[in-house]
Protein backbone atom coordinates (compact mmCIF):
# COMPACT_ATOMS: atom_id res chain seq x y z
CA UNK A 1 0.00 0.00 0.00
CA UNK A 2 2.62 2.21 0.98
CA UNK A 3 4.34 1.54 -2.13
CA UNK A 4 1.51 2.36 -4.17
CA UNK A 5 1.33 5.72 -2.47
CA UNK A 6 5.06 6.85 -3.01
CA UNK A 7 4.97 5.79 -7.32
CA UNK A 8 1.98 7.74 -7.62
CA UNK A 9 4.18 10.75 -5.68
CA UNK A 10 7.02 10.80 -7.48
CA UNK A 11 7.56 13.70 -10.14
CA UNK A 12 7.21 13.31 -13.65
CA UNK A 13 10.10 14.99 -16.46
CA UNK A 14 8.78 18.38 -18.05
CA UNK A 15 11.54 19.15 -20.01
CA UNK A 16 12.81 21.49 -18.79
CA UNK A 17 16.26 22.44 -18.57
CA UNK A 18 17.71 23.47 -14.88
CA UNK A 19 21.08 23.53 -15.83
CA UNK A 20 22.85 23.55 -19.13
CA UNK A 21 25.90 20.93 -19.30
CA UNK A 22 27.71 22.72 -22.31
CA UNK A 23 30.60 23.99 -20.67
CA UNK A 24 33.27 25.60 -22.31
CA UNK A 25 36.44 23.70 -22.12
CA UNK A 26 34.41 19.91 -21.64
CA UNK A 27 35.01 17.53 -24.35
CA UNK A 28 31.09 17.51 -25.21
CA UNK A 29 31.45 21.11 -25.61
CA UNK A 30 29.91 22.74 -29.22
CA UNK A 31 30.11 26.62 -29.62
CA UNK A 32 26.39 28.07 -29.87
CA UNK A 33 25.17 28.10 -33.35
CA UNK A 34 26.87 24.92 -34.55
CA UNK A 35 25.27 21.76 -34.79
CA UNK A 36 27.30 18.80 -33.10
CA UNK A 37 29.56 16.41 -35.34
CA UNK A 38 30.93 13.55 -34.23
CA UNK A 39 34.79 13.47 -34.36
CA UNK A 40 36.64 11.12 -35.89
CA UNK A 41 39.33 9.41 -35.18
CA UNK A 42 42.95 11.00 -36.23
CA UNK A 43 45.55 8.39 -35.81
CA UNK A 44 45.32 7.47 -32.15
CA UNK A 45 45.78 3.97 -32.99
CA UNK A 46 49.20 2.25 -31.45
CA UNK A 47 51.37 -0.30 -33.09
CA UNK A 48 52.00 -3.51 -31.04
CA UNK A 49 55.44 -2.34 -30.61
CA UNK A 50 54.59 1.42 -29.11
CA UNK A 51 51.81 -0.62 -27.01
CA UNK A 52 54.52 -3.31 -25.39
CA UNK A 53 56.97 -0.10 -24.87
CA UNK A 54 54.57 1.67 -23.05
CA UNK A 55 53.40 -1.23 -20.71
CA UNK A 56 57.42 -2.24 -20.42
CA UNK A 57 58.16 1.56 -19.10
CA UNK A 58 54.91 1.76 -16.95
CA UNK A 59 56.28 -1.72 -15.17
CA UNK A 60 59.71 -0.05 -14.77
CA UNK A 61 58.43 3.15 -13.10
CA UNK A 62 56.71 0.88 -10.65
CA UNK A 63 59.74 -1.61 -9.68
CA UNK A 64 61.92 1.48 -9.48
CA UNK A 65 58.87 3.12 -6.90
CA UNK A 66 58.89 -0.01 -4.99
CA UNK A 67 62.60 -0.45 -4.86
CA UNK A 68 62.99 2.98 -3.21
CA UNK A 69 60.01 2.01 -0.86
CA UNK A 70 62.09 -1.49 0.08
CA UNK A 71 65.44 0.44 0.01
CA UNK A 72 64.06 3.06 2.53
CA UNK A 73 62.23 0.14 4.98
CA UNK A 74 65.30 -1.89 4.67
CA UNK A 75 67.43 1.14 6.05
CA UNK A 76 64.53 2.28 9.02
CA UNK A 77 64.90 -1.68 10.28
CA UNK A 78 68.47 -0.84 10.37
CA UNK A 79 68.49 2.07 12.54
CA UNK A 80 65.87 0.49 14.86
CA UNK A 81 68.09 -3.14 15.58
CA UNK A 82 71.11 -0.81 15.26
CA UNK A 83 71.11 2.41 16.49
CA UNK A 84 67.54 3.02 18.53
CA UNK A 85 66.68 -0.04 20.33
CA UNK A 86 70.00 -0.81 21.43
């Protein structure tokens, strides 16, 4: 029953517009007076080479960030056995 109630409470859409989403600057974005095309795609495509060279660099960034991170909790054990807790 109560269920009934709150579908035939809920508002309908006019149409109307509250806010308009065409921001300058947003990729959606079409100057006023111009009708929207849809952009094509201008050579965006990668080779499998370019694609393995990218995800070979990516993984290389990352061992180097966790070496640093090992490198740096390998040194504060260190200085705790070593130097504080003695």
């Amino acid at each position: 029953m109560a269920e009934e109630k709150r579908r035939k409470e809920e508002p309908e859409d006019d149409g109307r517009t509250i806010a308009k989403m065409n921001v300058e600057g947003m990729p959606w974005y079409t100057p006023p007076g111009l009708d929207a095309q849809p952009q094509e795609k201008s050579g965006l495509e990668m080779t499998r080479e370019e694609r393995s060279a990218y995800i070979w660099a990516a993984v290389r960034a990352a061992l180097l960030i966790f070496l640093v991170f090992a490198v740096v909790f390998f040194l504060f054990l260190l200085f705790c056995t070593k130097v504080w807790l003695r």
